[in-house]
C-alpha atoms as a PDB file:
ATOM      1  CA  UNK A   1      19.224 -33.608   9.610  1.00  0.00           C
ATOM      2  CA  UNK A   2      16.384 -34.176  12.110  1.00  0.00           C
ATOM      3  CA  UNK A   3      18.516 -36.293  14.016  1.00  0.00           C
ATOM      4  CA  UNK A   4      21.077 -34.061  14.609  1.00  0.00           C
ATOM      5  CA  UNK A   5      19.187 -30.884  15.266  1.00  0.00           C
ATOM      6  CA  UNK A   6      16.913 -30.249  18.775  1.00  0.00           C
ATOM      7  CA  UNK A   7      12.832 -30.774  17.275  1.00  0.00           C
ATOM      8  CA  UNK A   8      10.341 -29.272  19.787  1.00  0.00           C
ATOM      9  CA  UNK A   9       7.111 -27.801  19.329  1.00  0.00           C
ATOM     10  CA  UNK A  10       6.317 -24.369  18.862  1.00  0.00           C
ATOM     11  CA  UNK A  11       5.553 -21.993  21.483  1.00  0.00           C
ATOM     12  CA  UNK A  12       2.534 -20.230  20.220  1.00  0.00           C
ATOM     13  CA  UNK A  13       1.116 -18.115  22.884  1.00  0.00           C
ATOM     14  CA  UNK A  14       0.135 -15.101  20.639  1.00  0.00           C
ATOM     15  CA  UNK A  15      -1.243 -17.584  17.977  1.00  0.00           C
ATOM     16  CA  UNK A  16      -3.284 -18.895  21.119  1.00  0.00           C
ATOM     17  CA  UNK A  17      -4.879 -15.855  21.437  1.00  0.00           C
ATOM     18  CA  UNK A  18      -6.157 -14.904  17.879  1.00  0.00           C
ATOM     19  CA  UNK A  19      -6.943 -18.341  16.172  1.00  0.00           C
ATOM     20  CA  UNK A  20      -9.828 -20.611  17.628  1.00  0.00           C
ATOM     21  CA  UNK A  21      -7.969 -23.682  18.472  1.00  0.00           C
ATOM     22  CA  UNK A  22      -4.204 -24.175  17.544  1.00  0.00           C
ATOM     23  CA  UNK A  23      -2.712 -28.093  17.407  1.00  0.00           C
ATOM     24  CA  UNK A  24       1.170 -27.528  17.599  1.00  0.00           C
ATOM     25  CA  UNK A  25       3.792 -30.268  17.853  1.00  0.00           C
ATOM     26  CA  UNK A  26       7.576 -31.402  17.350  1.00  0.00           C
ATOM     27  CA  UNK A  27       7.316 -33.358  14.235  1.00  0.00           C
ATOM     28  CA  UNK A  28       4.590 -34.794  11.803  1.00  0.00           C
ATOM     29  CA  UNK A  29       4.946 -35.831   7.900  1.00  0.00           C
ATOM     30  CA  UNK A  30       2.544 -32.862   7.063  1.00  0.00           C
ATOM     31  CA  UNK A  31       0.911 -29.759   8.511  1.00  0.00           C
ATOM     32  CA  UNK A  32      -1.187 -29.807   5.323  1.00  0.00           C
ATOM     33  CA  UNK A  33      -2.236 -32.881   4.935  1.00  0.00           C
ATOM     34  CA  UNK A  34      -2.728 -33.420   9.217  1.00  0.00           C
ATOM     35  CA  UNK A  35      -5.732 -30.708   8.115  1.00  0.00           C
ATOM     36  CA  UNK A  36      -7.165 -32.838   5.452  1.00  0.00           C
ATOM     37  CA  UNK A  37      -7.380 -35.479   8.113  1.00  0.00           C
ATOM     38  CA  UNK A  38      -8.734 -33.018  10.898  1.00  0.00           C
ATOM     39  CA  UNK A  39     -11.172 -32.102   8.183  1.00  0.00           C
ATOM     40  CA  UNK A  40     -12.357 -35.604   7.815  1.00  0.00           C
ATOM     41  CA  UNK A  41     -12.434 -36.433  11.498  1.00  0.00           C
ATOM     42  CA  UNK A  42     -14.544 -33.399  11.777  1.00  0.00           C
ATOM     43  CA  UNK A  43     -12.188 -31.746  14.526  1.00  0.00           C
ATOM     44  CA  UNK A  44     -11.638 -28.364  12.879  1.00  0.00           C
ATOM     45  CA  UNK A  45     -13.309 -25.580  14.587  1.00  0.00           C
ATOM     46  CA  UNK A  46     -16.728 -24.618  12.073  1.00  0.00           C
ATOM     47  CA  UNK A  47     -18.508 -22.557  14.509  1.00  0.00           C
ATOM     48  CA  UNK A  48     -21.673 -23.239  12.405  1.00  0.00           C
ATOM     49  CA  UNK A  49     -25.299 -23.566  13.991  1.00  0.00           C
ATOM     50  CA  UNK A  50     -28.536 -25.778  12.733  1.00  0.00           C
ATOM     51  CA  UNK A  51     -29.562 -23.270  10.827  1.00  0.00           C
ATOM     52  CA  UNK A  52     -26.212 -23.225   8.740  1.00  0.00           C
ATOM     53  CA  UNK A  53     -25.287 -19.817  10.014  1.00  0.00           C
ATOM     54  CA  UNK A  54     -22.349 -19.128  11.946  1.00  0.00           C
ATOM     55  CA  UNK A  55     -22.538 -19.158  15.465  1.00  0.00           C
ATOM     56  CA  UNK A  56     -20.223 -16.441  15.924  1.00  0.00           C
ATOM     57  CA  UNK A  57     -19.295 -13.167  14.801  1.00  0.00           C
ATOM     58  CA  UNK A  58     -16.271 -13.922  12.804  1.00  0.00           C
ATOM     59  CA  UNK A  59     -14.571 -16.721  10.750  1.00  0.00           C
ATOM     60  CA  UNK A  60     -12.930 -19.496  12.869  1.00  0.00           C
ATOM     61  CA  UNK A  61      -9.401 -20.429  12.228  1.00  0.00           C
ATOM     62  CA  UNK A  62      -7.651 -23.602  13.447  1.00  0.00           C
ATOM     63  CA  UNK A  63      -4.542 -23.281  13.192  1.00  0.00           C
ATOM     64  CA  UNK A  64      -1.450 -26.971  13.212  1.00  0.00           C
ATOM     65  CA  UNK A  65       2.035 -26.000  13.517  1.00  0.00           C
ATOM     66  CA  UNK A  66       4.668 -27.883  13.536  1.00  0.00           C
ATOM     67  CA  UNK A  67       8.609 -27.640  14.138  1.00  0.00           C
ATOM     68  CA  UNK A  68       9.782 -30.389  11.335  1.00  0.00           C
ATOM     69  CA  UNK A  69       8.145 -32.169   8.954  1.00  0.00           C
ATOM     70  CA  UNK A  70       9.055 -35.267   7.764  1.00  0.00           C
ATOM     71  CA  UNK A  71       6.740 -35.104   4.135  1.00  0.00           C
ATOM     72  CA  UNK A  72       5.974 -31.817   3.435  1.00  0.00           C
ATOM     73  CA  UNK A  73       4.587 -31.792   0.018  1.00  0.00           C
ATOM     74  CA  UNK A  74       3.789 -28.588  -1.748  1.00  0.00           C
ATOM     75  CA  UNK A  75       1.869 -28.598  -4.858  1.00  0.00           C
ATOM     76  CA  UNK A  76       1.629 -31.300  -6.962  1.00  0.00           C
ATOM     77  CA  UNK A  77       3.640 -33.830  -4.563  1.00  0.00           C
ATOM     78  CA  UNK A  78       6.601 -31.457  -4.954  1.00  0.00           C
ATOM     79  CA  UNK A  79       8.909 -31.257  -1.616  1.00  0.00           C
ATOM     80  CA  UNK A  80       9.105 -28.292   0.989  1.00  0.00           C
ATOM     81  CA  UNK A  81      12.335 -28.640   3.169  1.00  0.00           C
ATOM     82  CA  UNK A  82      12.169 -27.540   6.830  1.00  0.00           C
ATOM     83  CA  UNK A  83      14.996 -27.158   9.229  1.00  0.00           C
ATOM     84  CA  UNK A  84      14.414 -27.226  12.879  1.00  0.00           C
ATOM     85  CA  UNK A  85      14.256 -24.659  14.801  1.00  0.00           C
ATOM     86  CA  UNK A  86      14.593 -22.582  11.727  1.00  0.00           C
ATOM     87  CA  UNK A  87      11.957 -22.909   9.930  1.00  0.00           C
ATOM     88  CA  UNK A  88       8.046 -21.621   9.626  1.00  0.00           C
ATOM     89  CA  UNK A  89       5.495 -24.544   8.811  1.00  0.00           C
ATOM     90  CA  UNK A  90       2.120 -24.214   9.711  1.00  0.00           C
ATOM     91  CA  UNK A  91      -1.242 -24.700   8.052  1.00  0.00           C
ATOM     92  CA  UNK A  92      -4.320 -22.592   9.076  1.00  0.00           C
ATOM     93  CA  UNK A  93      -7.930 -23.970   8.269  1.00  0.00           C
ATOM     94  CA  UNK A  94     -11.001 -21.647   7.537  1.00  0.00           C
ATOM     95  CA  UNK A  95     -14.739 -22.490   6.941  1.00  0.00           C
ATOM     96  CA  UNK A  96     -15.485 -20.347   3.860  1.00  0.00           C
ATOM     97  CA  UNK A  97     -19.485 -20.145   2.148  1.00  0.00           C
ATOM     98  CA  UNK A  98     -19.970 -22.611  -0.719  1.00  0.00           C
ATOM     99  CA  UNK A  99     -21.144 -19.763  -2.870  1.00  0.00           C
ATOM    100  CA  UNK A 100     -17.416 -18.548  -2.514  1.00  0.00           C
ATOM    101  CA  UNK A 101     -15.311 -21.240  -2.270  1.00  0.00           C
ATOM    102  CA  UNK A 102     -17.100 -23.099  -5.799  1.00  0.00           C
ATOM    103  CA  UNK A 103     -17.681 -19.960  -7.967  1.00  0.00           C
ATOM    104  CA  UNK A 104     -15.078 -19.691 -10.361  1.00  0.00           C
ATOM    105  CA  UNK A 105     -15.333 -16.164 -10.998  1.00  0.00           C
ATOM    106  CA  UNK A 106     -13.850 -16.127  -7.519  1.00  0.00           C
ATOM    107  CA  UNK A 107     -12.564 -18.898  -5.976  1.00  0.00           C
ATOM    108  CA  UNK A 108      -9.274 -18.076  -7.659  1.00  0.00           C
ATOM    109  CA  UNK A 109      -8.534 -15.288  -5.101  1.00  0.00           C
ATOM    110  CA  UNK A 110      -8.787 -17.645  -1.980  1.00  0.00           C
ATOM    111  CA  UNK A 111      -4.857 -18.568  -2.969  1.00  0.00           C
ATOM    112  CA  UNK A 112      -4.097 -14.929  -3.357  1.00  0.00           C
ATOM    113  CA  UNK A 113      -5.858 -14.016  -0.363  1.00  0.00           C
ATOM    114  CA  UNK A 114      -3.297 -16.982   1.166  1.00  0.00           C
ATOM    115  CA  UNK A 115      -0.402 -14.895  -0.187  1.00  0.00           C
ATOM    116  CA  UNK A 116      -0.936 -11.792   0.712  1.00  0.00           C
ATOM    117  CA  UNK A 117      -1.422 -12.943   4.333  1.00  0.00           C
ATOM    118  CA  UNK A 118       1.596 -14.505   4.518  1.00  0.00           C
ATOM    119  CA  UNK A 119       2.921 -10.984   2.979  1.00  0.00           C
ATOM    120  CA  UNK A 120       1.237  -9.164   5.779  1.00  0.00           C
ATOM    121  CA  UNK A 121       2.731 -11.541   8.363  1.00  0.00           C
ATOM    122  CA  UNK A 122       6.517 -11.242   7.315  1.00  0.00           C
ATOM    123  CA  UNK A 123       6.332  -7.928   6.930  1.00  0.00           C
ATOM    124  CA  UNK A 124       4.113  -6.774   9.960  1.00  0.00           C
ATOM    125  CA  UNK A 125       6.616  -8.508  11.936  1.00  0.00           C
ATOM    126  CA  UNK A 126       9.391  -7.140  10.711  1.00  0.00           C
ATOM    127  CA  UNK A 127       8.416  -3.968  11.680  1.00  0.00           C
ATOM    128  CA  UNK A 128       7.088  -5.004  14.828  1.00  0.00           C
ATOM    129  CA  UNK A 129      10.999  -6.018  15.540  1.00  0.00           C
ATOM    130  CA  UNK A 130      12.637  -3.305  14.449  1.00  0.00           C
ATOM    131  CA  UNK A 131      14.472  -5.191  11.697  1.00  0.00           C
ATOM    132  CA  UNK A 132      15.823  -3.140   9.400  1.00  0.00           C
ATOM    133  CA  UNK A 133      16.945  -4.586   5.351  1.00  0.00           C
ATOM    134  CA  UNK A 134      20.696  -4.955   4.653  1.00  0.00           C
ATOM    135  CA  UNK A 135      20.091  -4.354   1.234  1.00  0.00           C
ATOM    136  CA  UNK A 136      18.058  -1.000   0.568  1.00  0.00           C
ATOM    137  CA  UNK A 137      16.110  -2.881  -2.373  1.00  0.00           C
ATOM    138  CA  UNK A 138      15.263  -5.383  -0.346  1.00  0.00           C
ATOM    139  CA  UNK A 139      11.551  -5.857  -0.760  1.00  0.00           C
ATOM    140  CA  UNK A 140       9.529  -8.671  -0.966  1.00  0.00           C
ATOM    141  CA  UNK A 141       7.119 -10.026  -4.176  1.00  0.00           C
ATOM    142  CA  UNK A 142       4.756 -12.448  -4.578  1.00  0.00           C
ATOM    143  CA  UNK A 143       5.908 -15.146  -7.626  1.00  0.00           C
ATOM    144  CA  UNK A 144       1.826 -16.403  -8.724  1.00  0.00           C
ATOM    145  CA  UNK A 145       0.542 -18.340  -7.604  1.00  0.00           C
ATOM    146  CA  UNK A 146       1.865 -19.238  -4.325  1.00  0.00           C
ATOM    147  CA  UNK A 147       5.707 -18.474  -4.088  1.00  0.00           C
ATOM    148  CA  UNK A 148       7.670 -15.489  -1.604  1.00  0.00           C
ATOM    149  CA  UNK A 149      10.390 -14.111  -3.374  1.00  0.00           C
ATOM    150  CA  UNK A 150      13.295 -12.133  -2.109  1.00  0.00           C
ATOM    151  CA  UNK A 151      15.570 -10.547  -4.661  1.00  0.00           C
ATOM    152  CA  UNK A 152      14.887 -12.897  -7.005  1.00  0.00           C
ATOM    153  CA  UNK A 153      15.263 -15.807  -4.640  1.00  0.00           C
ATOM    154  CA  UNK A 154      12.333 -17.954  -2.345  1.00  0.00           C
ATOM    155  CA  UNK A 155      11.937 -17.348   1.168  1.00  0.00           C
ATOM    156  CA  UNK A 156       8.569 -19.386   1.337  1.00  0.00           C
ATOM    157  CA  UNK A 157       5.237 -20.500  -0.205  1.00  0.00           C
ATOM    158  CA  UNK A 158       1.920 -20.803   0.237  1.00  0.00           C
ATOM    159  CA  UNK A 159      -0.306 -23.937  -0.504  1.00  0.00           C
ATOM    160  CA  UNK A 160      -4.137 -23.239  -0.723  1.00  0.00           C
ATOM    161  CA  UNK A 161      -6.868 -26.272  -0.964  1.00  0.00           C
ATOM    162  CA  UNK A 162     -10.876 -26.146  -0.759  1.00  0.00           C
ATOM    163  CA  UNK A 163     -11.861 -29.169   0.833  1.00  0.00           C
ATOM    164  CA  UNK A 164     -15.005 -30.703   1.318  1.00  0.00           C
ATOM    165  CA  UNK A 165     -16.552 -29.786   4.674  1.00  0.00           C
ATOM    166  CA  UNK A 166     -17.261 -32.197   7.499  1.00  0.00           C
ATOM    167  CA  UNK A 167     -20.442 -34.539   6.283  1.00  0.00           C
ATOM    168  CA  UNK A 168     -23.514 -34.671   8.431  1.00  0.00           C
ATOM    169  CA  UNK A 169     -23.864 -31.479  10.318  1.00  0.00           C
ATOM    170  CA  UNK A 170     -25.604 -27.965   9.560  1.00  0.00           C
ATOM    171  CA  UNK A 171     -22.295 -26.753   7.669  1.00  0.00           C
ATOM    172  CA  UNK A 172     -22.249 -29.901   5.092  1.00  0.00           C
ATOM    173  CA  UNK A 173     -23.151 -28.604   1.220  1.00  0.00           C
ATOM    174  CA  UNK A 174     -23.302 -24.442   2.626  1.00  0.00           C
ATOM    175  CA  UNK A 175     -20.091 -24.424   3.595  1.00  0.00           C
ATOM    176  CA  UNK A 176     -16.297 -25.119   2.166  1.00  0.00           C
ATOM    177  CA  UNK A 177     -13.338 -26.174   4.460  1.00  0.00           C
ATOM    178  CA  UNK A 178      -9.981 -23.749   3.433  1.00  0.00           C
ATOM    179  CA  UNK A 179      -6.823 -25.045   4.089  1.00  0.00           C
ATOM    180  CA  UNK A 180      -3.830 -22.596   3.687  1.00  0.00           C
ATOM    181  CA  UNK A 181      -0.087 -23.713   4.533  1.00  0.00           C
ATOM    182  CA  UNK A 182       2.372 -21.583   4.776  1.00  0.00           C
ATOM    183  CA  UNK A 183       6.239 -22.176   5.127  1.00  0.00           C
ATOM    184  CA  UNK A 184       8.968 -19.825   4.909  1.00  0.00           C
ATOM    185  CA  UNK A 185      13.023 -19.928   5.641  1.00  0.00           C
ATOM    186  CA  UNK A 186      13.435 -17.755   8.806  1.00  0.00           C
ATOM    187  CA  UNK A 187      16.590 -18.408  10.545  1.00  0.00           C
ATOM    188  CA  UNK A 188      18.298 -20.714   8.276  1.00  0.00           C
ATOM    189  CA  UNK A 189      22.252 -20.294   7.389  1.00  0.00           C
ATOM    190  CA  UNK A 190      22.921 -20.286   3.853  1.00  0.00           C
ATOM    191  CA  UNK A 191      24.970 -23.777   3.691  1.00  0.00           C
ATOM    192  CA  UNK A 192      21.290 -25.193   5.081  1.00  0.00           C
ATOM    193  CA  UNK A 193      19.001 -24.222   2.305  1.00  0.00           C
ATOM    194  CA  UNK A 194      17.466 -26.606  -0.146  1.00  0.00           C
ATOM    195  CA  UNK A 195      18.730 -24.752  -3.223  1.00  0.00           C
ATOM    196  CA  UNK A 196      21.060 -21.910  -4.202  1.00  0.00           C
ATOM    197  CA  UNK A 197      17.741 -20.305  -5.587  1.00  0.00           C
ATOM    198  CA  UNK A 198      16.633 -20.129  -2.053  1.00  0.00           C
ATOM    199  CA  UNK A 199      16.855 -17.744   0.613  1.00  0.00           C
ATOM    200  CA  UNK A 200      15.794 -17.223   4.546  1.00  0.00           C
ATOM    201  CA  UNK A 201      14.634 -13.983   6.313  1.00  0.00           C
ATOM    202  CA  UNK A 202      17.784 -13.804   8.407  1.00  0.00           C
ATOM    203  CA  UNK A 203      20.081 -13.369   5.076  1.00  0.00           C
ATOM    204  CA  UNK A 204      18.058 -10.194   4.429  1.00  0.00           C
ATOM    205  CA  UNK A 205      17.059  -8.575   7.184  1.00  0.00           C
ATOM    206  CA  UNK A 206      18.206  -7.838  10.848  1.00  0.00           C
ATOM    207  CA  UNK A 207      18.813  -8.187  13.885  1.00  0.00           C
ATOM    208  CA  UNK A 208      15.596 -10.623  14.434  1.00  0.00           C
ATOM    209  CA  UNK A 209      14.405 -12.265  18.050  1.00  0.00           C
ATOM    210  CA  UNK A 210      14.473 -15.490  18.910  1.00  0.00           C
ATOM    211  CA  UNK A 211      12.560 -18.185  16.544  1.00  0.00           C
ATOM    212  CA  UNK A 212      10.463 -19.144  19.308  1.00  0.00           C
ATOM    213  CA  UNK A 213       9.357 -15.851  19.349  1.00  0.00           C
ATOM    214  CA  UNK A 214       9.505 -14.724  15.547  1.00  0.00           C
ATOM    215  CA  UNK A 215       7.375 -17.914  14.527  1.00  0.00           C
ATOM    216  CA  UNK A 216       4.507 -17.165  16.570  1.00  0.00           C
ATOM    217  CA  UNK A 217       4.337 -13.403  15.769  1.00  0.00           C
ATOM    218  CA  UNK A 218       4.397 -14.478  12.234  1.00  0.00           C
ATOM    219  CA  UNK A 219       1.949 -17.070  12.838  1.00  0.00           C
ATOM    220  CA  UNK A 220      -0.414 -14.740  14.642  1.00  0.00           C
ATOM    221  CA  UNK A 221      -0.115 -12.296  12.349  1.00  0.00           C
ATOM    222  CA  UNK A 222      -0.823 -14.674   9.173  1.00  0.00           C
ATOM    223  CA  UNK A 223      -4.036 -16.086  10.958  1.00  0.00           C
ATOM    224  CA  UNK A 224      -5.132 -12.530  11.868  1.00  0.00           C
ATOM    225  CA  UNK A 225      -4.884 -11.081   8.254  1.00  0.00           C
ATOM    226  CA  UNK A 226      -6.273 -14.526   6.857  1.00  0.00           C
ATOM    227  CA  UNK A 227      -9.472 -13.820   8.763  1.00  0.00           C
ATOM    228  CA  UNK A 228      -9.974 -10.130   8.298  1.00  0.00           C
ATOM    229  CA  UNK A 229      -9.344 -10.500   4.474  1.00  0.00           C
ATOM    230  CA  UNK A 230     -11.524 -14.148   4.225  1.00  0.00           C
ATOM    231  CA  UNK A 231     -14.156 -11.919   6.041  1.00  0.00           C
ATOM    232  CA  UNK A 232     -14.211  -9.039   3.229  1.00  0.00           C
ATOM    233  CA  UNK A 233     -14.085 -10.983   0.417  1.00  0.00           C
ATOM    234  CA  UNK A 234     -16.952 -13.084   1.930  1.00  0.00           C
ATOM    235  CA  UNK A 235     -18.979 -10.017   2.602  1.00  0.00           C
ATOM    236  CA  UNK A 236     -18.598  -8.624  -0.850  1.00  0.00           C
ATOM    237  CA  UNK A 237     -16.428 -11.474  -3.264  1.00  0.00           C
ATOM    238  CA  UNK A 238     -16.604  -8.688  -6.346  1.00  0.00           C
ATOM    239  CA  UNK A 239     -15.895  -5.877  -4.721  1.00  0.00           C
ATOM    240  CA  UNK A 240     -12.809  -7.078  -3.056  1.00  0.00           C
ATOM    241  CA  UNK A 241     -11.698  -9.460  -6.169  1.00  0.00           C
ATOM    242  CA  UNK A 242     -11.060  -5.879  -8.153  1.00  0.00           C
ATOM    243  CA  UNK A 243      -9.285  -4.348  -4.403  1.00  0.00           C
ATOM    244  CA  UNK A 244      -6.695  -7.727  -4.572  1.00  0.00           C
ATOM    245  CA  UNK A 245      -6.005  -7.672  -8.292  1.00  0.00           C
ATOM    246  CA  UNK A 246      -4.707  -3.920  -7.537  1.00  0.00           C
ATOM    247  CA  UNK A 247      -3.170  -5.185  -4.642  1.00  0.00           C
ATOM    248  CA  UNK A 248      -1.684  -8.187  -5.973  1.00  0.00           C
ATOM    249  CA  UNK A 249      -0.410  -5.964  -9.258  1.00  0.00           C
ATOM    250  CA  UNK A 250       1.771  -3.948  -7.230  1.00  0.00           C
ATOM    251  CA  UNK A 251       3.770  -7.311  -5.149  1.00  0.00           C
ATOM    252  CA  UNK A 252       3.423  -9.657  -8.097  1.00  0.00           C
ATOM    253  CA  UNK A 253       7.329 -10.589  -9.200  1.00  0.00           C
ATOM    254  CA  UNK A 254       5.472 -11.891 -12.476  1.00  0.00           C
ATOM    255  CA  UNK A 255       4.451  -9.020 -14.561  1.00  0.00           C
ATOM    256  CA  UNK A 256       6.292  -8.501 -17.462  1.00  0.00           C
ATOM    257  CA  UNK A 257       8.468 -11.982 -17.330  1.00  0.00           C
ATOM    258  CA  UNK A 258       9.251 -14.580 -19.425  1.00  0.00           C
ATOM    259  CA  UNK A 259       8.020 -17.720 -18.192  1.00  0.00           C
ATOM    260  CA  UNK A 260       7.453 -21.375 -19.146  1.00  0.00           C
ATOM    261  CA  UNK A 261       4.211 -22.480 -17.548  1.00  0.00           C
ATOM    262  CA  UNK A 262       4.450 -26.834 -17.663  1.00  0.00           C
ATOM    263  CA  UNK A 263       0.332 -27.068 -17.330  1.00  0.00           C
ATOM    264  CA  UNK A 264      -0.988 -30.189 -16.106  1.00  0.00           C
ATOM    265  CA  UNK A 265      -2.627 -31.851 -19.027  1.00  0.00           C
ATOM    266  CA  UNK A 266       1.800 -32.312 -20.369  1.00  0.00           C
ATOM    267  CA  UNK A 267       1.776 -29.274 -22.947  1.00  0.00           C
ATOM    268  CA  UNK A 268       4.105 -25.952 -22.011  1.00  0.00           C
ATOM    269  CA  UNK A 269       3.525 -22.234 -22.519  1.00  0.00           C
ATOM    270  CA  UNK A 270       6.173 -20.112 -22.773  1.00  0.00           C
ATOM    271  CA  UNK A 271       5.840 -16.362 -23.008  1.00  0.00           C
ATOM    272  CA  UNK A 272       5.736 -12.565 -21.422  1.00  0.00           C
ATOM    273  CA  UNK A 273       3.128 -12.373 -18.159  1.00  0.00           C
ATOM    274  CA  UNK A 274       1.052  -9.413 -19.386  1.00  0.00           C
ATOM    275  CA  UNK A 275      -1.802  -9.114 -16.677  1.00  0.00           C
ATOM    276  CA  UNK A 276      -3.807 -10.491 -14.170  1.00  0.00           C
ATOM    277  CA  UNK A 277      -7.431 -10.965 -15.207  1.00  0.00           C
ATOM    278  CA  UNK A 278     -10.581 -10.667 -12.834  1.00  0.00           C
ATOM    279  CA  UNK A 279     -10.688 -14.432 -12.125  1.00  0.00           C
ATOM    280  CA  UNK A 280      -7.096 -14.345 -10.288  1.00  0.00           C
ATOM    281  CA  UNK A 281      -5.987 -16.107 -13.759  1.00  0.00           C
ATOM    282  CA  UNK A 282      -3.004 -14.669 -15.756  1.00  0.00           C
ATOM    283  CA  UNK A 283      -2.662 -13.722 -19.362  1.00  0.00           C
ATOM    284  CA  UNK A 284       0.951 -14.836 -21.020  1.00  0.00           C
ATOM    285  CA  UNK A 285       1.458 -13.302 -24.564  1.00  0.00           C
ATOM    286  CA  UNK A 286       3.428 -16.212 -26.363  1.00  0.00           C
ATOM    287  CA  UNK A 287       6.085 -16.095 -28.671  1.00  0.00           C
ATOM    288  CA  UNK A 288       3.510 -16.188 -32.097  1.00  0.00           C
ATOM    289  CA  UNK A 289       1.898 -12.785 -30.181  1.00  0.00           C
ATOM    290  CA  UNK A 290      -1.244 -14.941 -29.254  1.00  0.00           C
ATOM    291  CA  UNK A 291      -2.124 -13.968 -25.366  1.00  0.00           C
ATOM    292  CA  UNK A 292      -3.018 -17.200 -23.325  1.00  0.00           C
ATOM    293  CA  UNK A 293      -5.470 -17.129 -20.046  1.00  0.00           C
ATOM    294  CA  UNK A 294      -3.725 -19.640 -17.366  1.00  0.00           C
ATOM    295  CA  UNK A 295      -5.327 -20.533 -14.086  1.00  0.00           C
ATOM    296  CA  UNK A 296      -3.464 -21.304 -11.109  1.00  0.00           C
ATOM    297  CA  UNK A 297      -5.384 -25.312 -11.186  1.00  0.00           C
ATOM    298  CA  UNK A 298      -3.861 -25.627 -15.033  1.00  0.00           C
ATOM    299  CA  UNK A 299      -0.441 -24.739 -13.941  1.00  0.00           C
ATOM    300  CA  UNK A 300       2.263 -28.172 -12.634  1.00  0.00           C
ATOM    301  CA  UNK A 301       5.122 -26.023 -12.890  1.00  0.00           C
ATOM    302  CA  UNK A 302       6.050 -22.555 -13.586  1.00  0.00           C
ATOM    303  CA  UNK A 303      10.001 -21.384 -14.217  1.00  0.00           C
END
């Protein structure tokens, strides 16, 4: 497909202006895993000083964007289709406090807190547009832990990964490297998605700008709300843990569904989503009426 469709890289003047330093090009095998190697290199903005502080008054964001990618893997090695000129793929990376990023009574939220940016970005620049829904019940939901759903169907996803953070300078064991991808169908026809239990923003709502110019106001708007809510739940991880679990209760498409969770270690759970606990986890009454804690790191598959 690549070679039949125009590839250039995004145009992302409005990113430009909200996230620290932005890498954006044509083509790579993957956003996500170009900011594992950034990471390593140590070329992602930190912003920390000796002291282990950061040198600034907010959270830096680098942000790698990319028109096509040639191996985008989502979680678990699965793929993530992207159509030129049609598509959203980008991956912003955030330096997060260790005492976040590895406490488990937390760290669960960092891939909700990737969600509900990317929630915030669709739909803040929707409005910003003027689009209006075809379909009055048009609404968008969050599918745990990291889907976009549109009646019923996926417009995108989100892929969230604590990494390590660069070795050897003030930041190294006090701080976490966040990497959150994001990719979503925006202007793609319907005989160009990846499966018919996809969908794309144009098939829902209209009339929309330009991609050129929809991308980066999405992109902007998904580092922007990344970096006010990393800097809340930083400031006070409890008291915003309880403000996302009402949040994400009201947007999550999972509550009160039948699913069949294929966990990592090869067994299955099949049952009725019932709640989402404190820890981001979620609680799926089986079959037998026993209720079963899953966390988003258990889960290889969920249908």
């Amino acid at each position: 497909m690549m070679s039949l469709l125009k590839v250039a890289a995004p145009r992302l003047e409005r990113t430009r202006s909200v996230a620290d330093m932005v890498v954006s090009v044509a083509d790579m095998d993957s956003t996500h895993a170009e900011a594992r190697r950034m990471v390593e290199r140590g070329e992602i903005v930190v912003n920390v000083g000796e002291s282990g502080e950061l040198a600034s008054d907010h959270l830096p964001i680098t942000v790698i964007a990319a028109d096509y990618l040639s191996n985008a893997l989502v979680r678990f090695g699965r793929p993530w289709i992207t159509v030129p000129g049609k598509s959203l793929t980008a991956t912003a990376v955030v330096p997060v406090p260790a005492r976040v990023a590895d406490d488990e009574l937390f760290n669960g939220w960092l891939a909700m807190i990737g969600e509900l940016a990317a929630l915030d970005a669709l739909e803040g620049e929707i409005d910003a547009c003027g689009a209006r829904p075809y379909d009055e019940d048009c609404g968008f939901k969050l599918k745990w832990p990291n889907d976009i759903y549109c009646h019923g169907l996926k417009i995108g996803g989100t892929v969230t990964e604590v990494m390590p953070s660069p070795s050897g300078g003030p930041a190294s064991g006090v701080w976490r490297v966040v990497a959150f991808s994001f990719g979503a169908n925006l202007l793609v026809p319907a005989d160009h998605l990846p499966t018919p239990q996809a969908t794309s923003l144009q098939m829902n709502v209209g009339p929309l700008p330009g991609i050129e110019e929809l991308r980066d106001g999405i992109i902007s708007r998904f580092a922007e709300s990344l970096r006010s809510r990393l800097e809340a739940f930083v400031d006070s991880p409890m008291e915003q843990s309880k403000r996302l679990r009402s949040e994400m209760r009201h947007v999550c498409w999972m509550m009160g569904r039948e699913i069949e969770a294929q966990l990592i270690d090869g067994s299955a759970v099949r049952g009725v989503v019932v709640a989402l606990n404190d820890d981001a986890s979620i609680n799926v009454e089986t079959p037998d009426g026993v209720t079963r804690a899953l966390l988003a790191s258990e889960v290889g598959l969920l249908q």
